[in-house]
C-alpha atoms as a PDB file:
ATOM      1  CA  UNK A   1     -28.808 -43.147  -4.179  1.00  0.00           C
ATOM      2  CA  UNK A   2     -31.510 -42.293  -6.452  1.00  0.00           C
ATOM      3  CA  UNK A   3     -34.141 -45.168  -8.089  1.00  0.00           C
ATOM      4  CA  UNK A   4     -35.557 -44.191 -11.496  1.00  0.00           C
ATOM      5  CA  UNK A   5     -38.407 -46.538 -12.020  1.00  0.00           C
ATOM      6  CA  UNK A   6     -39.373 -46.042 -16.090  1.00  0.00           C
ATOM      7  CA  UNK A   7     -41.182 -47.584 -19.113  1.00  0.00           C
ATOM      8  CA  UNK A   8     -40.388 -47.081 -22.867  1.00  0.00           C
ATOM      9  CA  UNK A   9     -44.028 -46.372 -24.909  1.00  0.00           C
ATOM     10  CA  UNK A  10     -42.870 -48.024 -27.295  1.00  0.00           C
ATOM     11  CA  UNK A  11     -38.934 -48.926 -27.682  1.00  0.00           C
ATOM     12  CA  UNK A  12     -37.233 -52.210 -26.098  1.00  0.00           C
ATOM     13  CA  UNK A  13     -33.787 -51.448 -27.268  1.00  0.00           C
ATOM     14  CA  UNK A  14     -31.182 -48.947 -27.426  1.00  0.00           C
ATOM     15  CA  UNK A  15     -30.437 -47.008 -24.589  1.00  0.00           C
ATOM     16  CA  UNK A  16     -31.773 -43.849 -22.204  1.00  0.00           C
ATOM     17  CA  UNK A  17     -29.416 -41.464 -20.918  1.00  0.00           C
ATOM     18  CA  UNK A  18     -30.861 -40.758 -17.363  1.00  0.00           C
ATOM     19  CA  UNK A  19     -29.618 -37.744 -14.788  1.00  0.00           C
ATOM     20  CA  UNK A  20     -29.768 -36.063 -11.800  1.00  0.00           C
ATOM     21  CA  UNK A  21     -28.468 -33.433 -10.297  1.00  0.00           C
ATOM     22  CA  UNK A  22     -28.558 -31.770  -6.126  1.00  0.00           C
ATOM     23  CA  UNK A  23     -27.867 -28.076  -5.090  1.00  0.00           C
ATOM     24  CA  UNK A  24     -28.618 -27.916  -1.474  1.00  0.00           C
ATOM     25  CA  UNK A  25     -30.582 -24.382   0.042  1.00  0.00           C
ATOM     26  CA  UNK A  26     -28.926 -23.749   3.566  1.00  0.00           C
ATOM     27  CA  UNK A  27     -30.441 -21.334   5.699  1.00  0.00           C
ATOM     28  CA  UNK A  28     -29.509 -17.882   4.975  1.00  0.00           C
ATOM     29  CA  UNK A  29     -26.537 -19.532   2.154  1.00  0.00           C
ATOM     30  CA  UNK A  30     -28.112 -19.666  -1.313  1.00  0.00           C
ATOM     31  CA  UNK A  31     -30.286 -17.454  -3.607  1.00  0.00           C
ATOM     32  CA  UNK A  32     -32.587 -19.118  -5.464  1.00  0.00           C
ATOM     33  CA  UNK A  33     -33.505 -16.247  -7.620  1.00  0.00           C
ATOM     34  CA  UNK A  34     -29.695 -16.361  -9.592  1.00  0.00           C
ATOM     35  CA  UNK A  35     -29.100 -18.442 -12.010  1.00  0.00           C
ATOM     36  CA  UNK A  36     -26.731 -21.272 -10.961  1.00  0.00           C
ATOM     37  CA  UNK A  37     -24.922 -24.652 -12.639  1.00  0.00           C
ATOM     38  CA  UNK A  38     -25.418 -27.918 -12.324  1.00  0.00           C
ATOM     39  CA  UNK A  39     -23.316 -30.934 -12.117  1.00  0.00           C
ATOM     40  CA  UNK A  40     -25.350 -34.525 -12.717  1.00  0.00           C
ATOM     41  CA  UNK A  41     -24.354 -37.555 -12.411  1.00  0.00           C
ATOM     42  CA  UNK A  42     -26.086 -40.114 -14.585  1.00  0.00           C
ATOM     43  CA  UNK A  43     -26.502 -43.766 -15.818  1.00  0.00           C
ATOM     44  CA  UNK A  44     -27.292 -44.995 -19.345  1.00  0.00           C
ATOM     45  CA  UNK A  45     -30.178 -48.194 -19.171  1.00  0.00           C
ATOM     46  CA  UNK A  46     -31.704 -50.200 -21.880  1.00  0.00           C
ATOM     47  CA  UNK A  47     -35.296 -50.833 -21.782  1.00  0.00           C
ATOM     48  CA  UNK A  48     -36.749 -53.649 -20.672  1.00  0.00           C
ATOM     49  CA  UNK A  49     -37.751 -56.775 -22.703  1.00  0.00           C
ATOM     50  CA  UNK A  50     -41.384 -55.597 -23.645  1.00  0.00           C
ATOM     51  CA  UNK A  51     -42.787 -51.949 -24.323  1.00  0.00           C
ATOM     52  CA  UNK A  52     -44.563 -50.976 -20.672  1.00  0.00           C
ATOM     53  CA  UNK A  53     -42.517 -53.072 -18.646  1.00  0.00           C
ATOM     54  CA  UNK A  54     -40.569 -50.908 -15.704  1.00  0.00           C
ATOM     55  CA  UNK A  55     -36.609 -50.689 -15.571  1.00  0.00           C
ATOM     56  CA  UNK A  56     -34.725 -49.479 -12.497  1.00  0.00           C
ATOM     57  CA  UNK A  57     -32.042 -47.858 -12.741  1.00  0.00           C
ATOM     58  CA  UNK A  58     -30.120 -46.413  -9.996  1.00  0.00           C
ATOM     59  CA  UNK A  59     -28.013 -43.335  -9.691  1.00  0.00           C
ATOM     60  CA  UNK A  60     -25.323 -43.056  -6.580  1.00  0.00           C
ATOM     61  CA  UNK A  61     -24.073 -39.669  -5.459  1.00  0.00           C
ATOM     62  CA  UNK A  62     -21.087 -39.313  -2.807  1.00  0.00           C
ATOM     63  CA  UNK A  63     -21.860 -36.308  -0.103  1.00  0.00           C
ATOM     64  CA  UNK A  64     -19.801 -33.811  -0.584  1.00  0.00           C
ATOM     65  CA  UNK A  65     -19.839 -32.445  -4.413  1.00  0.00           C
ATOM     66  CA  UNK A  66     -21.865 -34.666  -5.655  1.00  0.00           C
ATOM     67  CA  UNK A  67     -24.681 -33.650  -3.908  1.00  0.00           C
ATOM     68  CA  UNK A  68     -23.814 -30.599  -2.726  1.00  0.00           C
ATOM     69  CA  UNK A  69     -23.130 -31.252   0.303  1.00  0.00           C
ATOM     70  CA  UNK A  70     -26.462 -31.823   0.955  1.00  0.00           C
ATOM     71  CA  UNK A  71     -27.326 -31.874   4.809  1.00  0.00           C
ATOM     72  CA  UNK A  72     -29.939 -33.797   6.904  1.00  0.00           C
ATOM     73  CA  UNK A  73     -33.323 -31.101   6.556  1.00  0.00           C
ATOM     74  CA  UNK A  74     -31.787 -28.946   4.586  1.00  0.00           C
ATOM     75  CA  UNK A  75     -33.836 -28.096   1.280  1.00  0.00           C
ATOM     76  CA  UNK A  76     -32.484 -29.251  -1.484  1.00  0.00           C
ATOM     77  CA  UNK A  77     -33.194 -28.638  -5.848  1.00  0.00           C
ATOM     78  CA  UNK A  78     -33.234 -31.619  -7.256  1.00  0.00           C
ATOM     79  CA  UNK A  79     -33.378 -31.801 -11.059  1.00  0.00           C
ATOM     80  CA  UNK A  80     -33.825 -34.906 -13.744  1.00  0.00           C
ATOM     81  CA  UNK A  81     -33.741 -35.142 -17.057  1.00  0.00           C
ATOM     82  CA  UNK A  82     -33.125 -37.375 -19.887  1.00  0.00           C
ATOM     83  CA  UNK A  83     -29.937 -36.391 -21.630  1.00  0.00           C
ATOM     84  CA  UNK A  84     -31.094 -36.619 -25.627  1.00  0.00           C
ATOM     85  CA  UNK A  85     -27.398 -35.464 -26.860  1.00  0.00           C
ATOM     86  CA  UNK A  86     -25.411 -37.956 -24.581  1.00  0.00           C
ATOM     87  CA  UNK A  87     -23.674 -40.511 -27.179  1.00  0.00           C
ATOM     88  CA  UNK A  88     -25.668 -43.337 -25.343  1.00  0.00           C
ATOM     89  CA  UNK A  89     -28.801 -42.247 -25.954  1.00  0.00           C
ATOM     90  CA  UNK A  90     -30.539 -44.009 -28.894  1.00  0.00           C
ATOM     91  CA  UNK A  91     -33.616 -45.174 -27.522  1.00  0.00           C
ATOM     92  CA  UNK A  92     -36.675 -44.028 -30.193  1.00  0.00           C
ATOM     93  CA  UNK A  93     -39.589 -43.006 -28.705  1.00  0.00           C
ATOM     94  CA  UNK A  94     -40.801 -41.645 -25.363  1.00  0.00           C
ATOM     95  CA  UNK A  95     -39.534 -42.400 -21.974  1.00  0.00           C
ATOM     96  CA  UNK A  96     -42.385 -42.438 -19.257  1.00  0.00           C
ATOM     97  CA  UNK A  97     -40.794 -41.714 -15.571  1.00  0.00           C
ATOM     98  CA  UNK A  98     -43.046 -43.178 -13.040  1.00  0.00           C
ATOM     99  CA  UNK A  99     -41.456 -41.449 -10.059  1.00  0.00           C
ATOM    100  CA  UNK A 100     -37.841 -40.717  -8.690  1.00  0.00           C
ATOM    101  CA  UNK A 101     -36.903 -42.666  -4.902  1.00  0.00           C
ATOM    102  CA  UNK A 102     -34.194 -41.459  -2.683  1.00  0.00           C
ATOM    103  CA  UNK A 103     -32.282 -43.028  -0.231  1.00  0.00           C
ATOM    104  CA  UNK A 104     -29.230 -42.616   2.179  1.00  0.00           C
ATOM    105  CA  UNK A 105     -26.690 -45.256   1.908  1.00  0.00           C
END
């Protein structure tokens, strides 16, 4: 699971698209030169109350496609973005990501 600690600049309505997406890098598996696809998962969040204020949203991925099957040392792309086209993002302004978290659940 993957926290996504933000602030609007300026907004405190409407709605972000966040997302992220995993391709693992096993050992002697995966060229990182090629061009490859992504699959994210995501989760749409409102801003909170006042302009500068931090929202955390959260983003779950099951092992397995979702992430890849991502292993335990194994290197890992991981990618985030906010999804402008999505149909739930109408949040004006800038979104300011503070940092991404991840943890096993």
């Amino acid at each position: 699971m993957f926290t996504i600690p933000w602030v609007a600049s300026t907004a405190t309505s409407g709605q972000s698209r966040l997302e992220i997406a995993i391709r693992a890098i096993p050992d002697d598996a995966e060229d990182i030169d090629a061009a490859h696809t992504y699959d994210y998962n995501g989760v749409s969040d409102t801003p909170a109350s006042l302009s500068g204020e931090l929202s955390y949203p959260t983003i779950a991925f099951t092992d397995g496609a979702d992430m890849d099957s991502w292993a335990d040392g194994q290197m890992a792309i991981v990618r985030f973005r906010r999804d402008g086209t999505h149909v739930d993002d109408n949040m004006a302004g800038d979104l300011e990501l503070l940092t991404v978290s991840g943890v096993e659940t």
